[in-house]
PDB file of N, CA and C in Angstrom:
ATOM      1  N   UNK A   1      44.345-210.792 164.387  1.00  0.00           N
ATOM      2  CA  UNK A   1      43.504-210.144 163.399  1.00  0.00           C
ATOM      3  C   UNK A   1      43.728-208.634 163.491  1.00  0.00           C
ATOM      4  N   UNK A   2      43.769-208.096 162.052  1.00  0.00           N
ATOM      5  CA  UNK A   2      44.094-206.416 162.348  1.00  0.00           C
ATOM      6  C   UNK A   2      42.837-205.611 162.912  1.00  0.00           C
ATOM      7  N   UNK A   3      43.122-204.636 163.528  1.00  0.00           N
ATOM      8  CA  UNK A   3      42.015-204.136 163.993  1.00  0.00           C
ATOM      9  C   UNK A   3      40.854-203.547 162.455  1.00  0.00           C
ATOM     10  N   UNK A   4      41.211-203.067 161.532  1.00  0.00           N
ATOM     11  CA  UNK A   4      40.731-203.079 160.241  1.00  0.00           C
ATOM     12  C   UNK A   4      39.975-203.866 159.836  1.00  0.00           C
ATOM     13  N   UNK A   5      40.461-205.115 159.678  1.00  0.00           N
ATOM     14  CA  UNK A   5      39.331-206.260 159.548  1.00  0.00           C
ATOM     15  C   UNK A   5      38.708-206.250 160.463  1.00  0.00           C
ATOM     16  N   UNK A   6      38.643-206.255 161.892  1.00  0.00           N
ATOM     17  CA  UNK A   6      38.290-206.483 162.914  1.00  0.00           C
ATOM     18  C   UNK A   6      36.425-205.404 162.865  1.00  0.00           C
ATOM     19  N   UNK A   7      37.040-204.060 162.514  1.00  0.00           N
ATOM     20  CA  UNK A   7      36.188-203.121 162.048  1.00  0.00           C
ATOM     21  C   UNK A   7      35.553-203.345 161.425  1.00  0.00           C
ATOM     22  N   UNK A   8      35.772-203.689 159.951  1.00  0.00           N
ATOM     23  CA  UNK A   8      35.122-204.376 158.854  1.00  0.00           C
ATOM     24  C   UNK A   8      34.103-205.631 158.825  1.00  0.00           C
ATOM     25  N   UNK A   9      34.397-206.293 159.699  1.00  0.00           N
ATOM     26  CA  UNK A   9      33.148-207.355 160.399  1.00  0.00           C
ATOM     27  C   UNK A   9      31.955-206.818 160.954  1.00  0.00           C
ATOM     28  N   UNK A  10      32.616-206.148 161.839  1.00  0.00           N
ATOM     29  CA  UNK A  10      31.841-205.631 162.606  1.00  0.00           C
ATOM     30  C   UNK A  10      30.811-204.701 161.836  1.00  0.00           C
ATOM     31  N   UNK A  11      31.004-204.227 161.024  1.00  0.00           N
ATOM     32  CA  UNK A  11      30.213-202.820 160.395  1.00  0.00           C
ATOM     33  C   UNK A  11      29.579-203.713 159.501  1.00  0.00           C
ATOM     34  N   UNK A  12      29.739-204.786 158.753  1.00  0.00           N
ATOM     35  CA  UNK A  12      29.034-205.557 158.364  1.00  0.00           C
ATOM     36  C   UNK A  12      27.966-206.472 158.909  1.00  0.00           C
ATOM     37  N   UNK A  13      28.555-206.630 160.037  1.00  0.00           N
ATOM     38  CA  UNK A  13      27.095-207.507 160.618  1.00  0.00           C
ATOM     39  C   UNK A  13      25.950-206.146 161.069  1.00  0.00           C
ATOM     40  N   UNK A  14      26.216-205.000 161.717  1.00  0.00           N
ATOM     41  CA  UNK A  14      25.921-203.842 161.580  1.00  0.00           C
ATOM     42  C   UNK A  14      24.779-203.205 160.696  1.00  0.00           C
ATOM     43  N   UNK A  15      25.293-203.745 159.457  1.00  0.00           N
ATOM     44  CA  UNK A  15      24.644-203.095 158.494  1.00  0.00           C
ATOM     45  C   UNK A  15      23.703-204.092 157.894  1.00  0.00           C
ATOM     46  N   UNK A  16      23.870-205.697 157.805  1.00  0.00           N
ATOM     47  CA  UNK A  16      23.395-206.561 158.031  1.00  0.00           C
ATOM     48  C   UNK A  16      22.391-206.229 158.833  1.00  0.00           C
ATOM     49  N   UNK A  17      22.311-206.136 160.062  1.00  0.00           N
ATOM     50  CA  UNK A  17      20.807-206.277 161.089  1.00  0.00           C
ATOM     51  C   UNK A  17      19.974-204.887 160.704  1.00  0.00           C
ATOM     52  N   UNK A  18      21.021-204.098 159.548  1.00  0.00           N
ATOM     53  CA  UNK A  18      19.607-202.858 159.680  1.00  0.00           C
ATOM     54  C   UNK A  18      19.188-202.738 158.116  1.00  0.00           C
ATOM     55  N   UNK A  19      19.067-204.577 157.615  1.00  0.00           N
ATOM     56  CA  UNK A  19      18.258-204.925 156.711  1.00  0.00           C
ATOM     57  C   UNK A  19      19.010-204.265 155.094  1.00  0.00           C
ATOM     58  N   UNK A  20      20.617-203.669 155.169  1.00  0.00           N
ATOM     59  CA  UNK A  20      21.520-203.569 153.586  1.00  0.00           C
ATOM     60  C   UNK A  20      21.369-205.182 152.824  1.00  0.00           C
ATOM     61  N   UNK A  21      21.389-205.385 152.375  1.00  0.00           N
ATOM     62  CA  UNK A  21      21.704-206.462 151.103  1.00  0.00           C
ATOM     63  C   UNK A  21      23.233-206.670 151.027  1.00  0.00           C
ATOM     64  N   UNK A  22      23.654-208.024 151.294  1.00  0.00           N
ATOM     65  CA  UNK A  22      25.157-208.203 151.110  1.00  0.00           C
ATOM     66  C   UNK A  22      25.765-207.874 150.299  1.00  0.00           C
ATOM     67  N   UNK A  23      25.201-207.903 148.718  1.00  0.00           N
ATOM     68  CA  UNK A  23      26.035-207.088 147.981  1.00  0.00           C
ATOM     69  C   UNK A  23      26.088-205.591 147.878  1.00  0.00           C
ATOM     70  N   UNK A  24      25.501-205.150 148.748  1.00  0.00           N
ATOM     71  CA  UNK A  24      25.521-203.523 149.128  1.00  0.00           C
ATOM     72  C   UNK A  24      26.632-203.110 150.103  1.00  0.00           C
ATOM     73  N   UNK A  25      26.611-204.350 150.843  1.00  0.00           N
ATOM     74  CA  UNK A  25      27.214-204.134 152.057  1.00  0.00           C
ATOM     75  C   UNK A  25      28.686-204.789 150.902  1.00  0.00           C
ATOM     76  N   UNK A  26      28.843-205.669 150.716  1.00  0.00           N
ATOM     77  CA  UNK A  26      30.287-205.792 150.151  1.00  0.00           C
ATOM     78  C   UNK A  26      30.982-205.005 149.321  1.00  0.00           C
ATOM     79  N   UNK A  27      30.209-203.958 148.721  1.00  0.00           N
ATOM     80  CA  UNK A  27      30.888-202.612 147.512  1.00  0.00           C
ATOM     81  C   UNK A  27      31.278-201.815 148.185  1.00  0.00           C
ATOM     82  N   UNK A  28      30.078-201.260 149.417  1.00  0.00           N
ATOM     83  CA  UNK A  28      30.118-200.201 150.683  1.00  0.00           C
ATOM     84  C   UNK A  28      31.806-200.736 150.875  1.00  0.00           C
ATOM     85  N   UNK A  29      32.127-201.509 151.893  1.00  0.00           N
ATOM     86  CA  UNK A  29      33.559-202.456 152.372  1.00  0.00           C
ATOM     87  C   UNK A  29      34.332-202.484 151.513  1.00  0.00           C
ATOM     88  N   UNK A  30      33.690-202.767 150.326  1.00  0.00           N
ATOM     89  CA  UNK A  30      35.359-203.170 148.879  1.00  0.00           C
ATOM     90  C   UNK A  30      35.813-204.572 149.244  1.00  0.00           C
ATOM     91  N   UNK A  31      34.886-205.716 149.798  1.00  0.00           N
ATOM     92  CA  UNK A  31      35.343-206.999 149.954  1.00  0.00           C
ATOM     93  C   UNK A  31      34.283-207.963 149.040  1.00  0.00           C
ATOM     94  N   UNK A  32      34.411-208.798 148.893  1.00  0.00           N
ATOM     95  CA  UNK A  32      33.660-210.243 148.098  1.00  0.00           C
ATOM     96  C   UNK A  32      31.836-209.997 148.874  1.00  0.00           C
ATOM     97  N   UNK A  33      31.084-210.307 148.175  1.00  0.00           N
ATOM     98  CA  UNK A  33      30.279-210.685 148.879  1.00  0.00           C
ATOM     99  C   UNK A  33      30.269-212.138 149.516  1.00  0.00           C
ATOM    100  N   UNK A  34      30.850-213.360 148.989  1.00  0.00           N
ATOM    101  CA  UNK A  34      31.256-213.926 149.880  1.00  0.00           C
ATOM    102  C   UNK A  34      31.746-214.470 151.231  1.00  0.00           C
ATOM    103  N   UNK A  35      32.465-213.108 151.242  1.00  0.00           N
ATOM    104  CA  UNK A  35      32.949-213.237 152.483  1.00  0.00           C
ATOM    105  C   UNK A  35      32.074-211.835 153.626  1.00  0.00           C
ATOM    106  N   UNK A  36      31.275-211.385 153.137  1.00  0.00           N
ATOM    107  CA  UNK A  36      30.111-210.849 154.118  1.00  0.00           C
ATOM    108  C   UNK A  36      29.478-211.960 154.601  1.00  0.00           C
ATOM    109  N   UNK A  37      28.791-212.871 153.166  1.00  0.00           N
ATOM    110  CA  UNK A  37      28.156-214.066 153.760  1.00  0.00           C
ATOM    111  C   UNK A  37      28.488-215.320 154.982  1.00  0.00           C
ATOM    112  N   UNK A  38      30.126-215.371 154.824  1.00  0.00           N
ATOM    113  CA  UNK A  38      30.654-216.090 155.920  1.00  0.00           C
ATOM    114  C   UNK A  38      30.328-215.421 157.214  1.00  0.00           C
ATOM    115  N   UNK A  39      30.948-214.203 156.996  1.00  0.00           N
ATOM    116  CA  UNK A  39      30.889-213.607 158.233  1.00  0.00           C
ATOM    117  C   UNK A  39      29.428-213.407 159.077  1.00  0.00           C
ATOM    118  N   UNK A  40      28.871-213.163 158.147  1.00  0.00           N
ATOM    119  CA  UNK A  40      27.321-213.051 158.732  1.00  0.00           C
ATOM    120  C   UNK A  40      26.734-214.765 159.439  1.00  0.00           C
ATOM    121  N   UNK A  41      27.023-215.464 158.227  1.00  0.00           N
ATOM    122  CA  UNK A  41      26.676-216.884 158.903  1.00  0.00           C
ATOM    123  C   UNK A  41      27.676-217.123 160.746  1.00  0.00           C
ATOM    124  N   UNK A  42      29.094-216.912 160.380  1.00  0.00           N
ATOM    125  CA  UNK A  42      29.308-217.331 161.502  1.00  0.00           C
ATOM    126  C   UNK A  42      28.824-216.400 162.797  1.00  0.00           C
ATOM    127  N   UNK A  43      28.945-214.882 162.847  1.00  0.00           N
ATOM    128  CA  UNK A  43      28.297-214.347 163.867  1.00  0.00           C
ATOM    129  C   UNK A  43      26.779-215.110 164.472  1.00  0.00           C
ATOM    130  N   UNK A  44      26.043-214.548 163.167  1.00  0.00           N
ATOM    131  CA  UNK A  44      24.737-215.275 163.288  1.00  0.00           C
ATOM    132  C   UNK A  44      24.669-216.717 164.021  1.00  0.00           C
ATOM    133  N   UNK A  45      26.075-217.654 164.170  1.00  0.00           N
ATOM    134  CA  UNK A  45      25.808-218.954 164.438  1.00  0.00           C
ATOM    135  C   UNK A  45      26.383-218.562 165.884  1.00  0.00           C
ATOM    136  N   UNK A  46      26.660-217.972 166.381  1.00  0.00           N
ATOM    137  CA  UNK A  46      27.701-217.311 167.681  1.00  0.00           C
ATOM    138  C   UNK A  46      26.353-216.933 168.803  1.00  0.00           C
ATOM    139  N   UNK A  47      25.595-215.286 167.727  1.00  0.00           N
ATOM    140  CA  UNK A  47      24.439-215.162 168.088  1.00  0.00           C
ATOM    141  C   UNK A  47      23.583-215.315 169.269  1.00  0.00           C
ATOM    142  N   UNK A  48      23.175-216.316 167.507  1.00  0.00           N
ATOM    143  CA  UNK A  48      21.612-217.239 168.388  1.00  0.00           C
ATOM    144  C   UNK A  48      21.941-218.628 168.495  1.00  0.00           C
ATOM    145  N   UNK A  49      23.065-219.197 169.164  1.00  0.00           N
ATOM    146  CA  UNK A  49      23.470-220.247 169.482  1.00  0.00           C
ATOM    147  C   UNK A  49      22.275-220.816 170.225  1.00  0.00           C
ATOM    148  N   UNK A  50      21.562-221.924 170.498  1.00  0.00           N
ATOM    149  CA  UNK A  50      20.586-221.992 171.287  1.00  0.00           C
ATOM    150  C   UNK A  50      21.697-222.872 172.454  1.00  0.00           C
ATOM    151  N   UNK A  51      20.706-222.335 174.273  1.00  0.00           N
ATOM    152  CA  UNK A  51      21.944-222.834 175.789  1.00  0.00           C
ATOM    153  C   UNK A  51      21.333-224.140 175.355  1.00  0.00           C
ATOM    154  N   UNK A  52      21.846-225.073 175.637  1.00  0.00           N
ATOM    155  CA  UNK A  52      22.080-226.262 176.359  1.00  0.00           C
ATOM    156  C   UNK A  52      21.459-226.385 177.509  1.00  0.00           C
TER     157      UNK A  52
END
């Protein structure tokens, strides 16, 4: 993964926890809101994985 995208996740989940709106956050980036939403779901599922 390029470090770019790599960035770009990151500043999205980022901006995500300090309550932007995905389609704010996807114009901010210049990517789909779609694919904020993935990304957010999968962090989010990484997260708060609940232990075993």
């Amino acid at each position: 993964m390029e470090v770019i995208q790599t960035t770009k996740i990151i500043l999205a989940w980022e901006l995500f926890e300090q309550g932007l709106p995905k389609t704010h956050i996807a114009e901010r980036l210049r990517i789909n809101r779609d694919t904020v939403r993935l990304w957010v779901q999968a962090i989010a599922a990484m997260v708060f994985k609940p232990k075993v």
